[in-house]
N, C-alpha and C. Protein backbone atom coordinates (compact mmCIF):
# COMPACT_ATOMS: atom_id res chain seq x y z
N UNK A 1 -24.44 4.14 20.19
CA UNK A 1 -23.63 4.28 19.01
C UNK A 1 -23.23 2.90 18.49
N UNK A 2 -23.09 2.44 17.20
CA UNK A 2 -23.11 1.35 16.54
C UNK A 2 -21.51 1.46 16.10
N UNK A 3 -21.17 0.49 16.86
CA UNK A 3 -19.46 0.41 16.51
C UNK A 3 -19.26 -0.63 15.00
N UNK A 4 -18.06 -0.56 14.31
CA UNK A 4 -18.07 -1.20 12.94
C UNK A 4 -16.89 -2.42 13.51
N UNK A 5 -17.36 -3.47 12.43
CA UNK A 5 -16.39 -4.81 13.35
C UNK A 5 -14.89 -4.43 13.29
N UNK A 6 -14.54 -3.28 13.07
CA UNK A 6 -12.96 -2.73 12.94
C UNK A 6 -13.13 -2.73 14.01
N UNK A 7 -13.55 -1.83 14.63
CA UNK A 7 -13.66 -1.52 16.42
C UNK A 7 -13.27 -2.35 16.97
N UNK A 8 -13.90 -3.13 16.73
CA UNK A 8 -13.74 -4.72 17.98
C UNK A 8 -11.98 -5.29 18.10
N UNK A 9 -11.33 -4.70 17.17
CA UNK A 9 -10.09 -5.15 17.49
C UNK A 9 -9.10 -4.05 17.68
N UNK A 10 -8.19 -4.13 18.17
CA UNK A 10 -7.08 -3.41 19.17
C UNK A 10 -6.93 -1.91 18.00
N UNK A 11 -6.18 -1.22 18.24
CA UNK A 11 -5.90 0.19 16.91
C UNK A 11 -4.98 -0.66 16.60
N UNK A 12 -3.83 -0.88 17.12
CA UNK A 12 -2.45 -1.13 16.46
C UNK A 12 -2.97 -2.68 15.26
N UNK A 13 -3.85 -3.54 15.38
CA UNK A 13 -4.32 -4.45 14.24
C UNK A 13 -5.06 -3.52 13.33
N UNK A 14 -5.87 -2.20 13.55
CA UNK A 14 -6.42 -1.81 12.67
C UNK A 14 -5.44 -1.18 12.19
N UNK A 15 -4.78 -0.45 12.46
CA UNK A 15 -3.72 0.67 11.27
C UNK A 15 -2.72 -0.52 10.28
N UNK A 16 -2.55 -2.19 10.83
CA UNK A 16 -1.92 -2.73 10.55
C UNK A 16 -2.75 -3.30 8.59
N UNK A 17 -4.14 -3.33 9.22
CA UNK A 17 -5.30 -3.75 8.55
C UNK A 17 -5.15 -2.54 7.02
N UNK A 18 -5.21 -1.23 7.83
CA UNK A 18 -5.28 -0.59 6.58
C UNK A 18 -4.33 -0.40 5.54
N UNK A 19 -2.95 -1.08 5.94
CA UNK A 19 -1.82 -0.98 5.17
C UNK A 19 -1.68 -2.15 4.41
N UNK A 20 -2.21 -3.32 4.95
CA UNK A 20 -1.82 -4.33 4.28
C UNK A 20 -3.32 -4.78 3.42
N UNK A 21 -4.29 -3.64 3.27
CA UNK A 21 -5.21 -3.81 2.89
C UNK A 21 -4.71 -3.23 1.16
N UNK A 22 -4.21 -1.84 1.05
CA UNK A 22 -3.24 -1.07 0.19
C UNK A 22 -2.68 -2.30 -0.50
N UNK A 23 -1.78 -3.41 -0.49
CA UNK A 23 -1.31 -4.21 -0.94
C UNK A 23 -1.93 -5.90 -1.51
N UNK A 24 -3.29 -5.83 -1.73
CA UNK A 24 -4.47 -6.46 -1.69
C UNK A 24 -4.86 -6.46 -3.46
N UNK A 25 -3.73 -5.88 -4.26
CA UNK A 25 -4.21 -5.94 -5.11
C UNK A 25 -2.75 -6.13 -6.52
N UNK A 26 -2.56 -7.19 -7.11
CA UNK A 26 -1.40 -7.47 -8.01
C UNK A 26 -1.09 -5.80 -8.52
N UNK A 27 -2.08 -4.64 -9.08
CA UNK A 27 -1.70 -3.45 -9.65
C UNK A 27 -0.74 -3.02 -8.72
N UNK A 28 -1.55 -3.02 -7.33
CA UNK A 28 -0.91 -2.09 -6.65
C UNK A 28 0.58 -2.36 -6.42
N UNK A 29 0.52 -3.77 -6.07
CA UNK A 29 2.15 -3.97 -5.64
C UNK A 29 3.27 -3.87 -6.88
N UNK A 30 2.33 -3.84 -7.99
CA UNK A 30 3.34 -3.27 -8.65
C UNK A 30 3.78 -1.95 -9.63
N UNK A 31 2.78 -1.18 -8.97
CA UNK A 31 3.23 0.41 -8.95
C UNK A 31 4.25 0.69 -7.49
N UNK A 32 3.84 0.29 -6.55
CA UNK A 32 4.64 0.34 -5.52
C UNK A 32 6.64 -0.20 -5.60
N UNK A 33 6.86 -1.90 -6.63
CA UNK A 33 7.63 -2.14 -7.45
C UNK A 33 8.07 -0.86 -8.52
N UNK A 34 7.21 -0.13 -9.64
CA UNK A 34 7.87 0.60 -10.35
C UNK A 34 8.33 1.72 -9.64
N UNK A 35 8.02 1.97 -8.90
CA UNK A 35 8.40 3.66 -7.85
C UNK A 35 9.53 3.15 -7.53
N UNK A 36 9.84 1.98 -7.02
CA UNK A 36 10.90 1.81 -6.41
C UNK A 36 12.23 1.39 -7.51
N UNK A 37 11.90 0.60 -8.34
CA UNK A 37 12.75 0.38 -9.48
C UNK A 37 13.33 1.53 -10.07
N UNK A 38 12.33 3.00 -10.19
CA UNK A 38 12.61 4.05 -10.93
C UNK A 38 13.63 4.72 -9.87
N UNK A 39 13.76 4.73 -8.88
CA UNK A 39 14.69 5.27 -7.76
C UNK A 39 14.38 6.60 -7.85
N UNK A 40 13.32 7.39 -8.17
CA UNK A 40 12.86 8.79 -8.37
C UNK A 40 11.26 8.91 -8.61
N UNK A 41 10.89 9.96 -8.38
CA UNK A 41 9.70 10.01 -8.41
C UNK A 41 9.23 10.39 -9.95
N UNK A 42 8.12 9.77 -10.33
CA UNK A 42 7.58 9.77 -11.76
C UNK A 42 6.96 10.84 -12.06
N UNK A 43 7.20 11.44 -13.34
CA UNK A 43 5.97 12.49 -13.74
C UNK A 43 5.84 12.33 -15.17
N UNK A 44 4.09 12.19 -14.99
CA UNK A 44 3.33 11.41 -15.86
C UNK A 44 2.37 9.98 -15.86
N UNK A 45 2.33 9.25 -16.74
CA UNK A 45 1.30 8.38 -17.02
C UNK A 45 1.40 7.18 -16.33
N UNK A 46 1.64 6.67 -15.10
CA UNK A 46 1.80 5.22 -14.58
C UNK A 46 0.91 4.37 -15.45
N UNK A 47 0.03 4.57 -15.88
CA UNK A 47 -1.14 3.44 -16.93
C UNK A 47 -0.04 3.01 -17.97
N UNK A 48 1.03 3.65 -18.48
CA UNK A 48 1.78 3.13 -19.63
C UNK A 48 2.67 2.24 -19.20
N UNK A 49 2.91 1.94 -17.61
CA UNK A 49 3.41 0.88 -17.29
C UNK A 49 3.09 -0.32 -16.84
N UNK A 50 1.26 -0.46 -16.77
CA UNK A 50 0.53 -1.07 -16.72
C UNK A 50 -0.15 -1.90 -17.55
N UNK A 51 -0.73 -3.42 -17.74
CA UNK A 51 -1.85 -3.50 -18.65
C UNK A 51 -2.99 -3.01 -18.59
N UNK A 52 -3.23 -2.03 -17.74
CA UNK A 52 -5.11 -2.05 -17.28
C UNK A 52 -4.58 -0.35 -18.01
N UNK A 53 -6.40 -0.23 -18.24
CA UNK A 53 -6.58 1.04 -18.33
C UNK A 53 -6.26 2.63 -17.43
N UNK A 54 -6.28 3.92 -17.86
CA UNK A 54 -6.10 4.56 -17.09
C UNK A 54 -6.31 4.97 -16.06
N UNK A 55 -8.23 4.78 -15.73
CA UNK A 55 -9.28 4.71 -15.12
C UNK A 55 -8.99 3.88 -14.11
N UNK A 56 -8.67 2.65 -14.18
CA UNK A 56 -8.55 1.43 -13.20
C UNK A 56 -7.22 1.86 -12.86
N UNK A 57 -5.74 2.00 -13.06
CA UNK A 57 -4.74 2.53 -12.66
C UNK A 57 -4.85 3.36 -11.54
N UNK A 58 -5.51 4.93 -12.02
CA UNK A 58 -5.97 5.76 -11.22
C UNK A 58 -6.65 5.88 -9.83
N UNK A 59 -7.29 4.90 -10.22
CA UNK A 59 -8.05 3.94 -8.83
C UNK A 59 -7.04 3.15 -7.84
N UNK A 60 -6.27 2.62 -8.16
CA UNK A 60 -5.43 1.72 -7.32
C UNK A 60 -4.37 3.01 -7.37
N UNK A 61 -4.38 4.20 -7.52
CA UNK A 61 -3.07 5.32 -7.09
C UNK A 61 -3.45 6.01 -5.95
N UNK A 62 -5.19 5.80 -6.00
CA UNK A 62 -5.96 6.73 -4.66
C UNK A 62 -5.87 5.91 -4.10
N UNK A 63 -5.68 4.39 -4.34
CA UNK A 63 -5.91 3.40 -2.73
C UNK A 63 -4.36 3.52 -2.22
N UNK A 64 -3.24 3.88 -2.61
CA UNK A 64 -1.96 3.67 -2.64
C UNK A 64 -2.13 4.87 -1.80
N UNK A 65 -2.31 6.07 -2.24
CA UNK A 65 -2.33 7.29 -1.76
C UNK A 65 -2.91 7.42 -0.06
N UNK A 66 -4.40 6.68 -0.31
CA UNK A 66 -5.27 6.81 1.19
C UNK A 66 -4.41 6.65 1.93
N UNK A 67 -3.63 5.53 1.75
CA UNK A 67 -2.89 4.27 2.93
C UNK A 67 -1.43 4.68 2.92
N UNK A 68 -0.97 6.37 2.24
CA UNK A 68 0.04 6.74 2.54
C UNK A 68 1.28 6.60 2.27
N UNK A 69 0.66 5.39 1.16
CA UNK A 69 2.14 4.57 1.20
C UNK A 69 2.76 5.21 -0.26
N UNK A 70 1.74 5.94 -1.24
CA UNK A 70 2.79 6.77 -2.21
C UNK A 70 2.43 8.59 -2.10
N UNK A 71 2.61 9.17 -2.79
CA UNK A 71 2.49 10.81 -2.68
C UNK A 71 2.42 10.94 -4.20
N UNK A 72 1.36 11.89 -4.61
CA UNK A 72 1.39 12.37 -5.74
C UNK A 72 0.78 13.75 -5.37
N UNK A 73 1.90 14.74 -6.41
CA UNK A 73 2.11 16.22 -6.16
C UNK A 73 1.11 16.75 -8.13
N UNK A 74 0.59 17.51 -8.04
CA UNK A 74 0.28 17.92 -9.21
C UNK A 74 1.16 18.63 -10.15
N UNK A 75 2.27 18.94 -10.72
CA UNK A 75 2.88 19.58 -11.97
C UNK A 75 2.29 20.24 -13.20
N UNK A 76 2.06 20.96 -13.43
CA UNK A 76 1.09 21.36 -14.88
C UNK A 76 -0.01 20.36 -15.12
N UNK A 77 -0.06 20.04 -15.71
CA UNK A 77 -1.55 19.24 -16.37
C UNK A 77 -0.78 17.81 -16.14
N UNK A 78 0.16 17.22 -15.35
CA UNK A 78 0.83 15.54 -14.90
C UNK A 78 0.55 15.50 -13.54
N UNK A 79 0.79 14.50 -13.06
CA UNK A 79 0.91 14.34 -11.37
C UNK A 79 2.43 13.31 -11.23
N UNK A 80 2.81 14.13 -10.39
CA UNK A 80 4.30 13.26 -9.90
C UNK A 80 3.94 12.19 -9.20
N UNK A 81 3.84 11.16 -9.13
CA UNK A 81 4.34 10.27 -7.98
C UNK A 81 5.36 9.69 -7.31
N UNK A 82 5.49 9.62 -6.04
CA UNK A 82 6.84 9.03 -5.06
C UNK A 82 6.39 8.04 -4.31
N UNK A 83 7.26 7.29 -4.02
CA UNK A 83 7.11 6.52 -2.73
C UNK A 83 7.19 7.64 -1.01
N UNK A 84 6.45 7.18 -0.19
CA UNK A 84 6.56 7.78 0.66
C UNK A 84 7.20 7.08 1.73
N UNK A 85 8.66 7.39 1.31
CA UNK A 85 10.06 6.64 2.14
C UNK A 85 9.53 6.17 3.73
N UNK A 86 9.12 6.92 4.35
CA UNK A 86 8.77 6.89 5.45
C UNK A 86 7.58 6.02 6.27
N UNK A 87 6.47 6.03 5.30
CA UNK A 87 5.46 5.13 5.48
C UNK A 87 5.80 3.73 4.96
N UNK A 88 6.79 3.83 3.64
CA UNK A 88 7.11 2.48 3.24
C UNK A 88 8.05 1.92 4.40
N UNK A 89 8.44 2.17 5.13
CA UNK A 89 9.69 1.62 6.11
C UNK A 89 8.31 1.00 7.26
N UNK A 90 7.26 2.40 7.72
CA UNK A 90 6.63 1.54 8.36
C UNK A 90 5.38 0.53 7.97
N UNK A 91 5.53 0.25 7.29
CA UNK A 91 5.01 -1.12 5.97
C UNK A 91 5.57 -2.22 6.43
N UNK A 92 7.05 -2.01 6.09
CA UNK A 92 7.94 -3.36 6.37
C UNK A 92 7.71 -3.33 7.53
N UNK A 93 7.82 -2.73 8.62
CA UNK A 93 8.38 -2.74 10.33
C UNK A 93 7.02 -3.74 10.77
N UNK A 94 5.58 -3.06 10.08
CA UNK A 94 4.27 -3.41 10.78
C UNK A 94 3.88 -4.84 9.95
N UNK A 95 4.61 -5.43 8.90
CA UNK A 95 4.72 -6.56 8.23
C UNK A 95 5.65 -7.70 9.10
N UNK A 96 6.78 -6.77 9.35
CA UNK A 96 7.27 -8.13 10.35
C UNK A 96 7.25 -8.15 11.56
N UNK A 97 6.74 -7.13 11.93
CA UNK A 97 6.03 -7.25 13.23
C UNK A 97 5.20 -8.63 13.44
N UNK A 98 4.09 -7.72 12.61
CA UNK A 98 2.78 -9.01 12.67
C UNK A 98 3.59 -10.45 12.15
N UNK A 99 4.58 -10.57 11.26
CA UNK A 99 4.44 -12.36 10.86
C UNK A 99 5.47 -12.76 12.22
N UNK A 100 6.15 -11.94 13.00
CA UNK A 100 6.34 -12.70 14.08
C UNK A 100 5.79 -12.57 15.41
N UNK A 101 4.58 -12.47 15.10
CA UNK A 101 3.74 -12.71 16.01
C UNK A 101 3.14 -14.21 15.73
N UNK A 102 2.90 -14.54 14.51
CA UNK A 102 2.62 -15.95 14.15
C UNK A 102 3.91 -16.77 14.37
N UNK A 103 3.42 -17.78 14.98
CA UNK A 103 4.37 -18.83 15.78
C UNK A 103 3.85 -20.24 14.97
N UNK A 104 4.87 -20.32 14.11
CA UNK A 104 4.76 -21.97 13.61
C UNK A 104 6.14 -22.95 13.69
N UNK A 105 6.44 -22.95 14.71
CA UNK A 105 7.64 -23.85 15.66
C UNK A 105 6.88 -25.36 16.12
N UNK A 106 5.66 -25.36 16.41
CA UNK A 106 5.21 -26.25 17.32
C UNK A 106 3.50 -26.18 16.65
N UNK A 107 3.33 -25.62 15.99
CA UNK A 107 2.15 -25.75 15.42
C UNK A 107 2.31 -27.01 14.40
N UNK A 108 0.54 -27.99 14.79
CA UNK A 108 0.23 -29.05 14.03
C UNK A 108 -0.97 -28.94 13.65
N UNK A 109 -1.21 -28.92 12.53
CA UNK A 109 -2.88 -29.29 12.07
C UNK A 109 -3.44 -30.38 11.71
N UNK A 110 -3.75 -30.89 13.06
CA UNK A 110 -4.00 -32.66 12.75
C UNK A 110 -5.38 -33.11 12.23
C-alpha cells in the first residue's frame, strides 16, 4: 500500500495541517472575520461582503466548511452560515499549541 507524505508525520501534525491549511487563503480569513464581527449566523449572500465573485466565494465556504471551522444549514432557496464555536476554539488551542512548540529564546541563524 502506497502511503501519501501526510502519513509520514504524526496524526496530531496532520489534523493540525488540515486546519491551518482552511486559513491559507486572505478570503477565507475573512469570512471567518465577518461571522465573527456579525455575532450571529448569516442568511444569505457572503459574496456581497466580498470583492471576488460568487463562484470563488462559494469555493472558499466549502474549504471553510471541510475543515469544520464554519456550518452552513440550507433555509429556503439561502444558506445560513455560522461559525462553528467549538472547532473555532480548537483552531486557537491547536495554533498555540504548535507556536509553542517553536522555541526562539536561543535560536541563531548565523
Amino acid at each position: 500500500m502506497v502511503q501519501s507524505k501526510t502519513e509520514l508525520f504524526d496524526t496530531e501534525l496532520a489534523e493540525k495541517a488540515i486546519l491551518f491549511k482552511a486559513l491559507a487563503h486572505p478570503a477565507r480569513l475573512r469570512i471567518l472575520q465577518f461571522l465573527s464581527e456579525t455575532q450571529s449566523c448569516i442568511t444569505g449572500d457572503i459574496s456581497d461582503e466580498l470583492p471576488l465573485g460568487r463562484t470563488t466565494v462559494n469555493q472558499h465556504l466549502k474549504e471553510l466548511k471541510n475543515a469544520g471551522l464554519i456550518q452552513g444549514h440550507i433555509q429556503g432557496v439561502k444558506t445560513k452560515y455560522c461559525l462553528d464555536p467549538e472547532k473555532m476554539q480548537e483552531l486557537k488551542d491547536s495554533l498555540q499549541s504548535f507556536l509553542n512548540t517553536i522555541k526562539l529564546e536561543y535560536y541563531k541563524c548565523e
